[in-house]
C-alpha atoms as a PDB file:
ATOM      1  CA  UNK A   1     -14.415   5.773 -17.222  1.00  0.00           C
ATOM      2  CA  UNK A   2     -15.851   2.197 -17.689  1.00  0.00           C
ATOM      3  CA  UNK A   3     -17.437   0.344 -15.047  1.00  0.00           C
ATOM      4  CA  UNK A   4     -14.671  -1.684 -14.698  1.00  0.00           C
ATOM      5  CA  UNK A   5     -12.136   1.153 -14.328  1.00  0.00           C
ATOM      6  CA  UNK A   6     -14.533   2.915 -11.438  1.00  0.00           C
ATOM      7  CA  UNK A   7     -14.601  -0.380  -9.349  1.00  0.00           C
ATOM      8  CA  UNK A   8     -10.670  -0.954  -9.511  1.00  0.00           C
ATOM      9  CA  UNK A   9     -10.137   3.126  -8.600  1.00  0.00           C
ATOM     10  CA  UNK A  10     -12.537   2.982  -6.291  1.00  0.00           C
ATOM     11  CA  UNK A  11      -9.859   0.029  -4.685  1.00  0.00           C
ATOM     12  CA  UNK A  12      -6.892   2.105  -5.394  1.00  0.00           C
ATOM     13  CA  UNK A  13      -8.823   4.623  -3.457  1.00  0.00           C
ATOM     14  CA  UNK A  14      -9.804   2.047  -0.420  1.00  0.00           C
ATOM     15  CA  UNK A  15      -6.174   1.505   0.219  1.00  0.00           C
ATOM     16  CA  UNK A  16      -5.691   4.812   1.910  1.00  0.00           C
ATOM     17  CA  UNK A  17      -9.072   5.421   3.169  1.00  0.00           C
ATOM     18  CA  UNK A  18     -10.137   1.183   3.927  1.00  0.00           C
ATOM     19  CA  UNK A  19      -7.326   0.893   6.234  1.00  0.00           C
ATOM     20  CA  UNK A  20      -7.007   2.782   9.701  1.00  0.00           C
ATOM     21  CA  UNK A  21      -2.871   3.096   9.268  1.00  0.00           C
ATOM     22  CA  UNK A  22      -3.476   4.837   6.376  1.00  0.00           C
ATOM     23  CA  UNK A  23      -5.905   6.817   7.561  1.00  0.00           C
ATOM     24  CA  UNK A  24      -4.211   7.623  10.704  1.00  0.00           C
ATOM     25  CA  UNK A  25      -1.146   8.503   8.527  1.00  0.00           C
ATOM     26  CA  UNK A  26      -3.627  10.803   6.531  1.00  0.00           C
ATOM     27  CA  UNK A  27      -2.425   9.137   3.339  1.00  0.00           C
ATOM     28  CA  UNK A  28      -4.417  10.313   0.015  1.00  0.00           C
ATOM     29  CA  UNK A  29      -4.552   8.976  -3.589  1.00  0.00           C
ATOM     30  CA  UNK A  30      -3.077  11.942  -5.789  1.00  0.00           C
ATOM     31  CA  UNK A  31      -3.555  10.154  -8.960  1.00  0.00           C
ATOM     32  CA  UNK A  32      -4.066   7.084 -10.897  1.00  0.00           C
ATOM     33  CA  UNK A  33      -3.218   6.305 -14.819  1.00  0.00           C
ATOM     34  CA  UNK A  34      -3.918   2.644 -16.097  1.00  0.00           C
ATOM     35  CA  UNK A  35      -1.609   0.606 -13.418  1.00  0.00           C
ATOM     36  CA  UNK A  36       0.574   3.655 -12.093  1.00  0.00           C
ATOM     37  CA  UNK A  37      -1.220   5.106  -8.716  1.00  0.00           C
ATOM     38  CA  UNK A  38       0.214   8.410  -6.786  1.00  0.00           C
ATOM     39  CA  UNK A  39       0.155   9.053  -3.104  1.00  0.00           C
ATOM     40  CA  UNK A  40       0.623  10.737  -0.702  1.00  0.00           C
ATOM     41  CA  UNK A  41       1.565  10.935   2.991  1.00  0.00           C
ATOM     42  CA  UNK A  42       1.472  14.382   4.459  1.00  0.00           C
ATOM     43  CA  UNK A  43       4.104  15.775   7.275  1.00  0.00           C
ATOM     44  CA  UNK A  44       2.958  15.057  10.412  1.00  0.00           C
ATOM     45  CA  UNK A  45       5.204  15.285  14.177  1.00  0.00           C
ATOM     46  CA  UNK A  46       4.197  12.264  15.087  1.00  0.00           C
ATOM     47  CA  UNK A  47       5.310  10.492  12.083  1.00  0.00           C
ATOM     48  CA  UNK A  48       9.165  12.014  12.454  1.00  0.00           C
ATOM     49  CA  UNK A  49      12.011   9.294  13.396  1.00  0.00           C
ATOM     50  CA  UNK A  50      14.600  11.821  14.352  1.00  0.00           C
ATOM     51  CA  UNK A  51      13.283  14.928  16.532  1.00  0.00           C
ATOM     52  CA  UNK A  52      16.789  16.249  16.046  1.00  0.00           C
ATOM     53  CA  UNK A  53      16.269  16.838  12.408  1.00  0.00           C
ATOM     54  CA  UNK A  54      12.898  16.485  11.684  1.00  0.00           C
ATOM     55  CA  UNK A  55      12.860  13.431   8.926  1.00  0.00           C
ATOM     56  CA  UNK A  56      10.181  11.547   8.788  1.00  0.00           C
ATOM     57  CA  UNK A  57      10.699   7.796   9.279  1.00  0.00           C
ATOM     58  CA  UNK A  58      11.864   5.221   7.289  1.00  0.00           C
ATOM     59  CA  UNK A  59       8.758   2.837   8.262  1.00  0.00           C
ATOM     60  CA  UNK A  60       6.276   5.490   6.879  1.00  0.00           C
ATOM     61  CA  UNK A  61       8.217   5.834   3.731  1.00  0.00           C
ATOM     62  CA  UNK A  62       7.861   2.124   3.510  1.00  0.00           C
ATOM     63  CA  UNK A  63       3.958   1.651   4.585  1.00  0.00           C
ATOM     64  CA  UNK A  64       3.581   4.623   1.653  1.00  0.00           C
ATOM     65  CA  UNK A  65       5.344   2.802  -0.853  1.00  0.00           C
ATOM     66  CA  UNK A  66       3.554  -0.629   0.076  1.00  0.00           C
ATOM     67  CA  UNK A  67      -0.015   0.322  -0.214  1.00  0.00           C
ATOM     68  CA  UNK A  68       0.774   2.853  -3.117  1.00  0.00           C
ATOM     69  CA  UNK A  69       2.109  -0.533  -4.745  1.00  0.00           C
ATOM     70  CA  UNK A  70      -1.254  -2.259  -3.744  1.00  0.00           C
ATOM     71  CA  UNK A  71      -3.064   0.720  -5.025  1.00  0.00           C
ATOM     72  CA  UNK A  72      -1.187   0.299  -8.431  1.00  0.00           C
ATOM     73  CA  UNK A  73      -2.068  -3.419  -8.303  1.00  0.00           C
ATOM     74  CA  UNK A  74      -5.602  -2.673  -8.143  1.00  0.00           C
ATOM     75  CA  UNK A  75      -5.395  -0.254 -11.097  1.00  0.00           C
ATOM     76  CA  UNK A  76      -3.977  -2.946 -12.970  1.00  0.00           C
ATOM     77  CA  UNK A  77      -6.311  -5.731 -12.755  1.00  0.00           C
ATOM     78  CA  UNK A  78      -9.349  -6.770 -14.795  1.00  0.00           C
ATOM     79  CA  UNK A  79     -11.750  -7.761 -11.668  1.00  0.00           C
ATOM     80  CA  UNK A  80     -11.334  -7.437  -8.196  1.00  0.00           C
ATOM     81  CA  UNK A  81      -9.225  -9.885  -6.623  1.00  0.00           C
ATOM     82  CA  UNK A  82      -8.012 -10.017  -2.626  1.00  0.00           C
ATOM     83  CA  UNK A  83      -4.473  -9.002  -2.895  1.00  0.00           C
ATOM     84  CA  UNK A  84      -1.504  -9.671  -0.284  1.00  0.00           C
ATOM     85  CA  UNK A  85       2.243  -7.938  -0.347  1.00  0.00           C
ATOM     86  CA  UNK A  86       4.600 -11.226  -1.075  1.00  0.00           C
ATOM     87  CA  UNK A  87       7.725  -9.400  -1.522  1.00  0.00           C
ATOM     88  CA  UNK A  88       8.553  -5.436  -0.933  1.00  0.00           C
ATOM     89  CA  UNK A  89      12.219  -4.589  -1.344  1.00  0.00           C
ATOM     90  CA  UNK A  90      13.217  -1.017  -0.097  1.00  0.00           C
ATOM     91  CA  UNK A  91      16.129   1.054  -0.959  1.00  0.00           C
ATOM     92  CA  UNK A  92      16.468   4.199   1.131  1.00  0.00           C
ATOM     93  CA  UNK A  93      18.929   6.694  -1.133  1.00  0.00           C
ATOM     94  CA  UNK A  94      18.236   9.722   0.789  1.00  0.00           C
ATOM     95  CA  UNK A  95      16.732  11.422   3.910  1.00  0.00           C
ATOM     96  CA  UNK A  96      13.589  12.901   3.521  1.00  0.00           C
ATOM     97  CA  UNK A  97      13.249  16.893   3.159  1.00  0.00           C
ATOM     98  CA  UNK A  98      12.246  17.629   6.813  1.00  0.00           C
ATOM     99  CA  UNK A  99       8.745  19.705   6.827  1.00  0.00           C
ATOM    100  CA  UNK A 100       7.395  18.174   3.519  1.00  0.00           C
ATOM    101  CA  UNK A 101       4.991  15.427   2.866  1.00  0.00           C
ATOM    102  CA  UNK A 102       6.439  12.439   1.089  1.00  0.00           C
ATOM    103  CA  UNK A 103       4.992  11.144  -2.465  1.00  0.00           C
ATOM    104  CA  UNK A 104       5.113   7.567  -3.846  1.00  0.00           C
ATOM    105  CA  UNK A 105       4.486   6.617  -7.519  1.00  0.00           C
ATOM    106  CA  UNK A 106       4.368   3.113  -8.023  1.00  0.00           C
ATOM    107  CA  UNK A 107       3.716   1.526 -11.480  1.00  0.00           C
ATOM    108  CA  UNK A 108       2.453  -2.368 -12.210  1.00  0.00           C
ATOM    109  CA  UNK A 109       4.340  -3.706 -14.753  1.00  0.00           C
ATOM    110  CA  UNK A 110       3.060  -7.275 -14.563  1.00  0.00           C
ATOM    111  CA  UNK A 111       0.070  -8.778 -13.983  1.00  0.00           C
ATOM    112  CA  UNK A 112       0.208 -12.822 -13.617  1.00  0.00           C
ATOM    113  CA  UNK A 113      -2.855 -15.274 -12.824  1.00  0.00           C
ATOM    114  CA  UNK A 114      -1.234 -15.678  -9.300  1.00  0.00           C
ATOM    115  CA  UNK A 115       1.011 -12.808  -8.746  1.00  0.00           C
ATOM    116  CA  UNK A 116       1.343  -8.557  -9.780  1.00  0.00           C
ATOM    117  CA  UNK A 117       4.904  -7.195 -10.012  1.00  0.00           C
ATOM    118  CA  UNK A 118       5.233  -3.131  -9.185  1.00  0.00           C
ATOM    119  CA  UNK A 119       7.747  -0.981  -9.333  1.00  0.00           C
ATOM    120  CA  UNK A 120       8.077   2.089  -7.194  1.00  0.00           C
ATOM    121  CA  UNK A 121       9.557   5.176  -6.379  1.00  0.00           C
ATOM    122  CA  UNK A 122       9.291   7.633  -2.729  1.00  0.00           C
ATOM    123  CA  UNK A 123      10.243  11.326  -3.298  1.00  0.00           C
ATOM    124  CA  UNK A 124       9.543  14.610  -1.601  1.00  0.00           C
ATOM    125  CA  UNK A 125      10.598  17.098  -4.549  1.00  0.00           C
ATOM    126  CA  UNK A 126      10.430  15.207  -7.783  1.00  0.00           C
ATOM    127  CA  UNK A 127      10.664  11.385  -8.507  1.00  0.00           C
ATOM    128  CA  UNK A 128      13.855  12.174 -10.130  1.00  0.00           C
ATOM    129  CA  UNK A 129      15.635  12.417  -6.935  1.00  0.00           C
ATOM    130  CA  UNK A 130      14.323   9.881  -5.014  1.00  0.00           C
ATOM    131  CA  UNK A 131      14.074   9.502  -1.030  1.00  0.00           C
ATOM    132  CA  UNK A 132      13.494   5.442  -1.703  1.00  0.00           C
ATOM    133  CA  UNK A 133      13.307   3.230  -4.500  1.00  0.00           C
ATOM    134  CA  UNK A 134      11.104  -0.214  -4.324  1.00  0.00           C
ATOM    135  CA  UNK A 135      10.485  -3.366  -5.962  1.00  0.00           C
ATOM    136  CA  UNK A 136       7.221  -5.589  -5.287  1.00  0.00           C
ATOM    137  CA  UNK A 137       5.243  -8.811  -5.697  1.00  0.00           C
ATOM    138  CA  UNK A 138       1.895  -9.374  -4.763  1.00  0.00           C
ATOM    139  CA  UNK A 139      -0.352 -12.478  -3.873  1.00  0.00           C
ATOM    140  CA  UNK A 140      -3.443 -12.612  -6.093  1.00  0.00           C
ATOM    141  CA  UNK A 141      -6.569 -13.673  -4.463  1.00  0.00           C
ATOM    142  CA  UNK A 142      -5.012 -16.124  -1.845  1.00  0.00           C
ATOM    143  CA  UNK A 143      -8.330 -16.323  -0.514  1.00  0.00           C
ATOM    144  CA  UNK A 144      -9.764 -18.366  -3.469  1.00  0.00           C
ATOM    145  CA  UNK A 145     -11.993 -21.420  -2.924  1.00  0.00           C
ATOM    146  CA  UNK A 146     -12.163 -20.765   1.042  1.00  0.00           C
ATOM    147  CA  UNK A 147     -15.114 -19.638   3.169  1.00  0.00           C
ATOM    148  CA  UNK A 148     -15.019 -16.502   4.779  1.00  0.00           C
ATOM    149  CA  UNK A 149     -13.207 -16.651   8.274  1.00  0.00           C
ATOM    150  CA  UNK A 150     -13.514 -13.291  10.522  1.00  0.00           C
ATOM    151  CA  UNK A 151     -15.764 -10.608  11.432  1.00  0.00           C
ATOM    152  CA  UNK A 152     -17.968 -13.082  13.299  1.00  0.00           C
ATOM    153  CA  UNK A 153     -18.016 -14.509  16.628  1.00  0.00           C
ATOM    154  CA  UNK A 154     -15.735 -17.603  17.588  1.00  0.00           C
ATOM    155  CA  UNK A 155     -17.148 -20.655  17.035  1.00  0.00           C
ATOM    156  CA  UNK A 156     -16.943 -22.175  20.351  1.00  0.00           C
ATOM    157  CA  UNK A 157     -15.518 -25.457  18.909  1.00  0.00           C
ATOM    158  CA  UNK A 158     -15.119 -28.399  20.951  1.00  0.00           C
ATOM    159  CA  UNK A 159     -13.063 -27.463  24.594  1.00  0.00           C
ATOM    160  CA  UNK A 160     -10.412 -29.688  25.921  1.00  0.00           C
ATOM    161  CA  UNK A 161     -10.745 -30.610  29.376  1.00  0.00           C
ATOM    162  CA  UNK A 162     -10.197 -27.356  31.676  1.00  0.00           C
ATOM    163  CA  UNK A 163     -12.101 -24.988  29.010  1.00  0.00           C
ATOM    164  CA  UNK A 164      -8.338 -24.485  27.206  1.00  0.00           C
END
């Protein structure tokens, strides 16, 4: 692998172990290839919408698909760029097997100067019969050009009368 292509899996690899939903989920990257990232979201109790049968919920289906999508964006691009989900259309086709972890493999097809367009799929078995199907944009690098906000204490600022 280039030095390039370790940085950007290295990202693809951040977006289930960077963020503490995805952790908490227990989501893992499976695979990458070029733009095309795999993951994975085991099955957990606490993560099942309907105790009656045991299927997982739709909202972890779609937080799966949408930082699988993210980690296919990151596969995709040339340099690291701050990335933001713009658009993430869902359609659920089936329940979820009840007892088995849930896969996503989500492709970028399209990489603009302002915006990456992925395509996705969420499946239990095989990704031939599909729990979900998606369609994404992301935001490239909204944070261009402005200073660094966050992480740091307030600023204080000027107080209107009543400290308000």
């Amino acid at each position: 692998m280039s030095d390039r292509s370790d940085i950007m899996a290295n990202m693809a690899q951040g977006m289930s172990q960077g963020s503490p939903h995805a952790r908490e989920m227990g989501f893992e990257l499976v695979s990458m290839d070029g733009g095309a990232a795999v993951m994975m979201a085991p099955y957990k109790e606490i993560m099942v919408g309907d105790p009656d049968t045991g299927v997982i919920a739709g909202g972890v289906v779609t937080t799966l698909l949408d930082h699988c999508c993210g980690s296919a964006v990151h596969l995709a691009m040339s340099e690291f760029k701050v990335i933001a989900t713009l658009d993430l259309r869902i359609d659920y086709m089936r329940a979820a097997t009840p007892h088995k972890p849930i896969y996503a493999r989500a492709e970028c097809y399209k990489v603009t100067r302002s915006v990456a367009f992925v395509r996705a799929v969420a499946y239990d078995e095989s990704p031939d019969d599909p729990v979900a199907a998606a369609q994404a944009a992301f935001m490239l690098d909204s944070s261009a050009g402005k200073p660094f906000i966050g992480g740091g204490k307030p600023s204080g600022g000027d107080k209107t009368e009543g400290g308000r």
